[in-house]
C-alpha atoms as a PDB file:
ATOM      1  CA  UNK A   1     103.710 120.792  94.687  1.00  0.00           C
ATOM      2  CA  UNK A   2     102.458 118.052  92.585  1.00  0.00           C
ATOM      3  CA  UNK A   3     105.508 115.516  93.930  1.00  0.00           C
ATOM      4  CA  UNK A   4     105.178 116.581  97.348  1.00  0.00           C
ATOM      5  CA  UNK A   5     101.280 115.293  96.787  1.00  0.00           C
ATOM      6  CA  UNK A   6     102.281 111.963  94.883  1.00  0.00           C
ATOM      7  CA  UNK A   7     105.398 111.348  97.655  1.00  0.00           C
ATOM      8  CA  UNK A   8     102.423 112.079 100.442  1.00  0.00           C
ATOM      9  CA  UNK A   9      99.934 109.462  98.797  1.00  0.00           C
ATOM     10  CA  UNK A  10     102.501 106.965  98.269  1.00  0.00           C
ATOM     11  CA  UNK A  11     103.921 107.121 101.524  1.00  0.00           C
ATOM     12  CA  UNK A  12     100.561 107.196 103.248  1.00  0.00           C
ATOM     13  CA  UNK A  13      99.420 103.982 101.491  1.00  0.00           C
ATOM     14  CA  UNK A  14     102.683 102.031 101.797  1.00  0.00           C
ATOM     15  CA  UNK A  15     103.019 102.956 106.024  1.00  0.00           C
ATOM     16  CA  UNK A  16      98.984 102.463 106.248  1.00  0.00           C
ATOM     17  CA  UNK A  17      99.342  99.153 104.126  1.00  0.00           C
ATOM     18  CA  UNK A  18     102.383  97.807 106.469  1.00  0.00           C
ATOM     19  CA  UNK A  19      99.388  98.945 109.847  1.00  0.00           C
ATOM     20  CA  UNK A  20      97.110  96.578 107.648  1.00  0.00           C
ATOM     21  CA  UNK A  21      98.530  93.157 106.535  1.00  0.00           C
ATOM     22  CA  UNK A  22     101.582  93.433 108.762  1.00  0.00           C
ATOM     23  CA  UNK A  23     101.527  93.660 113.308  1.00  0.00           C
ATOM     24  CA  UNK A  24     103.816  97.106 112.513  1.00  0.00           C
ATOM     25  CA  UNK A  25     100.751  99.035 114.430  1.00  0.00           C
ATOM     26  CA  UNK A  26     101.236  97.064 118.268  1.00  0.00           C
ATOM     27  CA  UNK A  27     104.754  96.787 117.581  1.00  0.00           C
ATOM     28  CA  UNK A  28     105.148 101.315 116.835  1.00  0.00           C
ATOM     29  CA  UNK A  29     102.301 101.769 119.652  1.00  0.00           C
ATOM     30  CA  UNK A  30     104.024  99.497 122.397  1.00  0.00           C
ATOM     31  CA  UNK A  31     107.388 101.286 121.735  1.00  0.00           C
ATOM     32  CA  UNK A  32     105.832 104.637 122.101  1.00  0.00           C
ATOM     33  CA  UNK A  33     103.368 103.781 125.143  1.00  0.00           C
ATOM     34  CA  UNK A  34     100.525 104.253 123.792  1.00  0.00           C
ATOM     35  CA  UNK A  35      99.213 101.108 123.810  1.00  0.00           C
ATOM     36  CA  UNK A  36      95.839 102.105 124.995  1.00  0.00           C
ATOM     37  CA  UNK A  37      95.154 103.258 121.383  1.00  0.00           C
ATOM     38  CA  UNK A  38      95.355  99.801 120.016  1.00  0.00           C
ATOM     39  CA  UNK A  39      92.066  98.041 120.481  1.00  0.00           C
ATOM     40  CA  UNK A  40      90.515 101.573 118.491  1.00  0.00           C
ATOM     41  CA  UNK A  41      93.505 101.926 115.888  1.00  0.00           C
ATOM     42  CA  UNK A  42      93.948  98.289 114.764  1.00  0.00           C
ATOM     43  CA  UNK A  43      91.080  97.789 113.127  1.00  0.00           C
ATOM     44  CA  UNK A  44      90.370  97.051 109.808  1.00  0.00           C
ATOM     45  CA  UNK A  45      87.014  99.653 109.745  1.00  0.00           C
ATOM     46  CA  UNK A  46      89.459 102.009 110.685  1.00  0.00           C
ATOM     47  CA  UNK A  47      92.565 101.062 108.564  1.00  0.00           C
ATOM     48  CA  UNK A  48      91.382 100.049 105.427  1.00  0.00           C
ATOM     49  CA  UNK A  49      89.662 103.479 104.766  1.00  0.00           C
ATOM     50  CA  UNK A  50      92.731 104.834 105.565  1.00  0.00           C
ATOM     51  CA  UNK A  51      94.319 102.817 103.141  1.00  0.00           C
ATOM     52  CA  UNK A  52      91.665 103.918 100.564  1.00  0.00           C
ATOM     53  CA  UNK A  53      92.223 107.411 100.816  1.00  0.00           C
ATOM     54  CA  UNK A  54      95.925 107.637 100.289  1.00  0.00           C
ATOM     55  CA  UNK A  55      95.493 105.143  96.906  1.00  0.00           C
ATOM     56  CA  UNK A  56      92.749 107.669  95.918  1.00  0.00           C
ATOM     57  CA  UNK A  57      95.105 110.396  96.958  1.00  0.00           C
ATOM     58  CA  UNK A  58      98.384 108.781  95.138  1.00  0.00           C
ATOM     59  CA  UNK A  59      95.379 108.503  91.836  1.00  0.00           C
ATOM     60  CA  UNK A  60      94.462 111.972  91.935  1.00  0.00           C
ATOM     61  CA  UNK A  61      98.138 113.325  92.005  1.00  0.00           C
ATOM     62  CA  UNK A  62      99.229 110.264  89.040  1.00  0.00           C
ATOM     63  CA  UNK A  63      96.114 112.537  87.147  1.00  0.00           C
ATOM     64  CA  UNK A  64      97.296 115.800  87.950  1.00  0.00           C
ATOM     65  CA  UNK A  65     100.598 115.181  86.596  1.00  0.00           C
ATOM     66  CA  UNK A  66      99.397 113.711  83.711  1.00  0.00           C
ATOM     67  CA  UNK A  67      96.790 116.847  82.821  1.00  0.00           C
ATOM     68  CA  UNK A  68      99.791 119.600  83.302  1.00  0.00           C
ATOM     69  CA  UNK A  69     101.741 117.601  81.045  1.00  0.00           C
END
């Protein structure tokens, strides 16, 4: 359980890092059609907490691991 939570963090943070510094979001949403979502999705009040949660996620498993060990 606790690498399925570290693996989840990590790859939360890196995909929602890539939506934040990099156009991955318009280019994903335009492929799929839903490009309707953009103007609410690709925004950094929306994004960066995003990006917050996963690194405090990622943090909290790192400690986890740490404390059974």
């Amino acid at each position: 359980m606790k690498n399925r939570l570290l693996s989840l963090g990590l790859l939360g943070a890196i995909v929602s890092a890539l939506c934040c510094f990099t156009p991955l979001l318009p280019i994903v949403l335009t492929a799929v059609g839903l490009t309707g979502l953009l103007g609410l999705l690709y925004n950094d009040a929306v994004l960066l907490p995003i990006l917050a949660g996963f690194l405090i996620l990622t943090g909290y498993a790192l400690w986890r691991q740490k404390q059974q060990e």
